[in-house]
C-alpha atoms as a PDB file:
ATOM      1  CA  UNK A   1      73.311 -35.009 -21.105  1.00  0.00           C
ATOM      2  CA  UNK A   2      70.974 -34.440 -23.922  1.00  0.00           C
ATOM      3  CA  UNK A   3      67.217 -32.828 -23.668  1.00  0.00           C
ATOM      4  CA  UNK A   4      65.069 -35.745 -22.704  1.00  0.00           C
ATOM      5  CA  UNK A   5      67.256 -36.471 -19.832  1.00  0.00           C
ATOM      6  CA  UNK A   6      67.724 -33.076 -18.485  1.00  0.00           C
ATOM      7  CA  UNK A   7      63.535 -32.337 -18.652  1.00  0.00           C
ATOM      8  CA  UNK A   8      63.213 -36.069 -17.057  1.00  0.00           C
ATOM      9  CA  UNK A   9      65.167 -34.963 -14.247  1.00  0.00           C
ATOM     10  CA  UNK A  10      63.117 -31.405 -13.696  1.00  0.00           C
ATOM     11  CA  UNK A  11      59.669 -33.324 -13.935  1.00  0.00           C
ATOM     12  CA  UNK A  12      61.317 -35.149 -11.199  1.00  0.00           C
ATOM     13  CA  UNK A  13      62.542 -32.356  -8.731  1.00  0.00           C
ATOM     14  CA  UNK A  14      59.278 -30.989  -9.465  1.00  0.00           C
ATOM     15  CA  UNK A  15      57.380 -33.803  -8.475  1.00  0.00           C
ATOM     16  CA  UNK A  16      59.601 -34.146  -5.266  1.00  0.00           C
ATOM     17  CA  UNK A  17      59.463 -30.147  -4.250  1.00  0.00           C
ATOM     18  CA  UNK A  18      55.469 -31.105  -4.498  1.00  0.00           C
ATOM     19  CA  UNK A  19      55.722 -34.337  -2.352  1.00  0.00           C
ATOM     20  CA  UNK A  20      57.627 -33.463  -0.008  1.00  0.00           C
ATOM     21  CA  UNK A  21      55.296 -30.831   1.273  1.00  0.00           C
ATOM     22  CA  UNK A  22      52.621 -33.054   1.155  1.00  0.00           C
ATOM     23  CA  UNK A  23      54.049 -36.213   2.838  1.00  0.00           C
ATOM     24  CA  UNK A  24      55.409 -33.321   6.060  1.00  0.00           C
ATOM     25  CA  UNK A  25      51.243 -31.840   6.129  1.00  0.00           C
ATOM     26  CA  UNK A  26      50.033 -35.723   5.886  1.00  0.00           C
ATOM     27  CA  UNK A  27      52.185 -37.487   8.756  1.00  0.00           C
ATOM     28  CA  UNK A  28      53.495 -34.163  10.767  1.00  0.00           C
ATOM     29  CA  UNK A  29      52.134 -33.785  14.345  1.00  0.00           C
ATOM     30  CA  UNK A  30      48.718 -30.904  14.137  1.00  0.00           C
ATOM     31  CA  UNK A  31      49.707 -28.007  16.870  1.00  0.00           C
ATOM     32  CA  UNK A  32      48.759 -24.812  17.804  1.00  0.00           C
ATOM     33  CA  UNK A  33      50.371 -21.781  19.778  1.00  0.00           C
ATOM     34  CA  UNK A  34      47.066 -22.156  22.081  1.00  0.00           C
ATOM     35  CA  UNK A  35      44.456 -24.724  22.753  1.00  0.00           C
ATOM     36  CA  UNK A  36      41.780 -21.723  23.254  1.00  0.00           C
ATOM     37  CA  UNK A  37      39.539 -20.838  20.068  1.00  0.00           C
ATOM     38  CA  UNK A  38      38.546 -16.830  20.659  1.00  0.00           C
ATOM     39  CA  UNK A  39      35.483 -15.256  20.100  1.00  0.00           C
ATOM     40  CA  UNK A  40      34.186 -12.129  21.718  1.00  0.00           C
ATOM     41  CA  UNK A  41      30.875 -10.594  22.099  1.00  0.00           C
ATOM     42  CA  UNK A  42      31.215  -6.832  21.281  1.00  0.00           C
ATOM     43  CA  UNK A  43      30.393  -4.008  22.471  1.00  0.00           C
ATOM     44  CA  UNK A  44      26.858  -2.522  22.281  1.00  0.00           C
ATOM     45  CA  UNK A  45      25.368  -6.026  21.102  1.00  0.00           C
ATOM     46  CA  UNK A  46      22.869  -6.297  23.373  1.00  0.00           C
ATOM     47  CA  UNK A  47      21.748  -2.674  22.391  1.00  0.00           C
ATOM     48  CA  UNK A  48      21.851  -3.533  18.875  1.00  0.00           C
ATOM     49  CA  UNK A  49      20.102  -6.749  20.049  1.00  0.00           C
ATOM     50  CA  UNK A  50      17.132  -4.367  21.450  1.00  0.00           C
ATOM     51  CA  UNK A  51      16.711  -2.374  18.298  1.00  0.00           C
ATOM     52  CA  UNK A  52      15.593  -5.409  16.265  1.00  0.00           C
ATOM     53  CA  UNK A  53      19.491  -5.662  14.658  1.00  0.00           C
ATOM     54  CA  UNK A  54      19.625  -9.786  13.973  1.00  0.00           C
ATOM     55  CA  UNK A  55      23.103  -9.703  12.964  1.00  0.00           C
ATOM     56  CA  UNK A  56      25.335 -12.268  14.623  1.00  0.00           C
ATOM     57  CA  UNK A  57      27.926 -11.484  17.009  1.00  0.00           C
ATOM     58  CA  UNK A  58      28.879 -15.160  17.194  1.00  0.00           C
ATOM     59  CA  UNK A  59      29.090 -17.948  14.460  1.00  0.00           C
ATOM     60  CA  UNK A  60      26.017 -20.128  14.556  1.00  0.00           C
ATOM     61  CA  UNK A  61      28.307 -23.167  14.655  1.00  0.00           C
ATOM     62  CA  UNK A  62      32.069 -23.136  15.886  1.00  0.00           C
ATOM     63  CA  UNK A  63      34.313 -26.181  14.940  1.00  0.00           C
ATOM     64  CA  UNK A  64      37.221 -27.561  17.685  1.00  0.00           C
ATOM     65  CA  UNK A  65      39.184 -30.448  17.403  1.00  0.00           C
ATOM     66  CA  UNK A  66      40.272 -32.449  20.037  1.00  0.00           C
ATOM     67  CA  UNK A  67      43.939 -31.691  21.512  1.00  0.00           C
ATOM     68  CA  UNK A  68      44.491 -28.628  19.231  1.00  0.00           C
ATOM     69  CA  UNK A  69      41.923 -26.137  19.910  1.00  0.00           C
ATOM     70  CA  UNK A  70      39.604 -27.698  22.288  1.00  0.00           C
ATOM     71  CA  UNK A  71      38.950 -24.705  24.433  1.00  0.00           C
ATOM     72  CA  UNK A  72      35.909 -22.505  23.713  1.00  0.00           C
ATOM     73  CA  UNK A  73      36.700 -18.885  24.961  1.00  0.00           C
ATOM     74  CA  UNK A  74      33.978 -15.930  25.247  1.00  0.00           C
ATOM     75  CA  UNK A  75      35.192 -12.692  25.816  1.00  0.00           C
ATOM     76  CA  UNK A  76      32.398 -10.039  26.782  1.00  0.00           C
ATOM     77  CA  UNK A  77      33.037  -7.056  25.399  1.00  0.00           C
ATOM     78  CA  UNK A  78      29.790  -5.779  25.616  1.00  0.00           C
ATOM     79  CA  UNK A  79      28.171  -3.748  28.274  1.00  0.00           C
ATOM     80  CA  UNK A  80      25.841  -6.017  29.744  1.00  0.00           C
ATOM     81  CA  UNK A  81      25.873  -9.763  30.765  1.00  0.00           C
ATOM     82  CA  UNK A  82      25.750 -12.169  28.279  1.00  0.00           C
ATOM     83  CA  UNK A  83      24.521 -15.648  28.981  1.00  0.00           C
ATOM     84  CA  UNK A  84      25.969 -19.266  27.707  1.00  0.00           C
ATOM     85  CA  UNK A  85      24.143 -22.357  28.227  1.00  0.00           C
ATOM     86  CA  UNK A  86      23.469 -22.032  32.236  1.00  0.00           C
ATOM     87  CA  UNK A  87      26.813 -19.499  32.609  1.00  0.00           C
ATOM     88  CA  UNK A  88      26.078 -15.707  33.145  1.00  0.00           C
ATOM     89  CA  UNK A  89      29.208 -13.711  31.229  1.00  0.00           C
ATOM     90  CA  UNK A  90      30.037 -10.556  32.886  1.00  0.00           C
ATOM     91  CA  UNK A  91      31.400  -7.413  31.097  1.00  0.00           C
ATOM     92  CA  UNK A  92      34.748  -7.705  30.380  1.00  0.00           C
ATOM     93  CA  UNK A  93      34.897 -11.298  32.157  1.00  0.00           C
ATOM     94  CA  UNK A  94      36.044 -14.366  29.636  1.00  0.00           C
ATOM     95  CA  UNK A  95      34.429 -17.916  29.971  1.00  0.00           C
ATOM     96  CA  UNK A  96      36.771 -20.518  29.265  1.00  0.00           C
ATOM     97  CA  UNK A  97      34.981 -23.938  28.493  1.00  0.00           C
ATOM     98  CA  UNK A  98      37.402 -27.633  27.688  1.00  0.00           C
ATOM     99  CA  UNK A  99      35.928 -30.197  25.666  1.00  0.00           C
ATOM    100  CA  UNK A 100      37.435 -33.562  26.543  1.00  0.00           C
ATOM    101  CA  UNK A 101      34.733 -35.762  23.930  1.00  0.00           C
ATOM    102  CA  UNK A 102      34.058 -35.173  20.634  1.00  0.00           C
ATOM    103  CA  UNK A 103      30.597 -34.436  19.512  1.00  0.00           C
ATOM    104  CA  UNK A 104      27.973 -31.616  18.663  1.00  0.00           C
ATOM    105  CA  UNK A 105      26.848 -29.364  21.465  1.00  0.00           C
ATOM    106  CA  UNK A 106      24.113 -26.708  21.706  1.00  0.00           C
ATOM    107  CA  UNK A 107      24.094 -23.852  23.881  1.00  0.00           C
ATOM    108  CA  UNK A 108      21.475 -21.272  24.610  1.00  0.00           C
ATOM    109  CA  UNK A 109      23.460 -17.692  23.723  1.00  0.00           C
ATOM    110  CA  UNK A 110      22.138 -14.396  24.471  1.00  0.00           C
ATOM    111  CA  UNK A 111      24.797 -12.817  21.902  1.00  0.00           C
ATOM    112  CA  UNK A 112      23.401 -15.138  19.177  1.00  0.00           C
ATOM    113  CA  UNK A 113      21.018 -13.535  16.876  1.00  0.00           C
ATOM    114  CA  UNK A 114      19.163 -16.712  16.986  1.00  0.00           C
ATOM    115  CA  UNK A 115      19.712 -17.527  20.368  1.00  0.00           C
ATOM    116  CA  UNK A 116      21.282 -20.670  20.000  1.00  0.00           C
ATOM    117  CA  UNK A 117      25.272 -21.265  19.100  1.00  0.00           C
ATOM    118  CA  UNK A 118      26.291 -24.744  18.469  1.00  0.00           C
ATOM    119  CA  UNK A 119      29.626 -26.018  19.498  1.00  0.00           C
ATOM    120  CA  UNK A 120      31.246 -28.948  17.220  1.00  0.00           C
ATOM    121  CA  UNK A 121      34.004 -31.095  18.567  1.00  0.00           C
ATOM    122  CA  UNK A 122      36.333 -33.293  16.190  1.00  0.00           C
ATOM    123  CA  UNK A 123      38.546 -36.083  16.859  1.00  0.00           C
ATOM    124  CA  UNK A 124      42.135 -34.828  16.301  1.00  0.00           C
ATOM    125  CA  UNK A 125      43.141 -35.817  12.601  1.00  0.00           C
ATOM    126  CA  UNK A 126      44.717 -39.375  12.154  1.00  0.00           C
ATOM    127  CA  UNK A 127      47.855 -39.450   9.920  1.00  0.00           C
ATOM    128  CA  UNK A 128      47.861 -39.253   6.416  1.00  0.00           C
ATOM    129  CA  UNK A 129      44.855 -37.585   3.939  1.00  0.00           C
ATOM    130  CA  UNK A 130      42.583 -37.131   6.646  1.00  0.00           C
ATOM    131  CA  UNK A 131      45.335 -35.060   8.056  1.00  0.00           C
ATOM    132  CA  UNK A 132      46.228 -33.308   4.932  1.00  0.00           C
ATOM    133  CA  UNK A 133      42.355 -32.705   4.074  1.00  0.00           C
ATOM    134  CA  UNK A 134      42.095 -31.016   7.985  1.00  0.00           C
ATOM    135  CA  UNK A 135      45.461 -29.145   7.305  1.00  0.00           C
ATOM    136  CA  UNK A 136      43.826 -27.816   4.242  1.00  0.00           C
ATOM    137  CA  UNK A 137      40.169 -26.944   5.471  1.00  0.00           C
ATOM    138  CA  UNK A 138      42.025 -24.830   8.032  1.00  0.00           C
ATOM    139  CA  UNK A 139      44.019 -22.824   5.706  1.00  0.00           C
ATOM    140  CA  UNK A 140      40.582 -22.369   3.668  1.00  0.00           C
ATOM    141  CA  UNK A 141      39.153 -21.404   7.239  1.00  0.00           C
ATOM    142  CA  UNK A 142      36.478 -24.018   7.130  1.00  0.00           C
ATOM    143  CA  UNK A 143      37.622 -24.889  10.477  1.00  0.00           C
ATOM    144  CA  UNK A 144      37.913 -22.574  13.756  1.00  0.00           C
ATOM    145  CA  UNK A 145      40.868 -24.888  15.074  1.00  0.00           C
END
């Protein structure tokens, strides 16, 4: 076999240990070990919330997707109720919330420096690059789910 051949056949294998990576993050089925994305509202925010502190507890927007994470849950950790949209939060009491459409939904939140958190719900990724692309933004952590 002389030289050309033999580094021919590595750009090959090469090309295939990339592909085949690829083509199984493109077309494979998206789970998850849970449906629930977790968030928790720690303790003493609602003190800190008193003293003027305006640092979020809670990301301003959260990102689910449709039959993968599509379960909002709020764990107070704090010492005093929280409130979430019209739900009071108890301490130590979790509020689990389904989404069965996508779409963009606000929510009055106590543990939000701004007061507001805004839950975003995706469509589940169809096959192929959108897929890949969602597959990728969640090992980048631009998604929650």
């Amino acid at each position: 076999m002389d030289g050309r051949l033999k580094k021919r056949i590595g750009i090959v294998l090469f090309a295939a240990s990339l592909a085949a990576p690829l083509g199984w993050a493109a077309f494979a089925p998206v789970t998850a070990p849970s449906r629930e994305s977790v968030f928790e509202i720690p303790k003493g925010t609602w003190e800190r919330r008193m003293k003027g502190d305006k640092t979020s507890t809670l990301p301003e927007r959260v990102t689910l997707t449709l039959g993968v994470r599509d379960v909002l849950l709020l764990r107070n950790r704090d010492t005093v109720p929280q409130m979430f949209g019209p739900v009071l939060i108890m301490p130590g009491q979790d509020f689990r919330l389904p989404f069965g459409q996508a779409g963009e939904h606000p929510f009055d939140c106590t543990a939000h420096a701004s007061g507001t958190m805004t839950v975003v719900v995706e469509e589940a990724p169809a096959a192929g690059l959108a897929r890949l692309r969602w597959r990728i933004d969640s090992l980048l952590n631009r998604n929650t789910a």
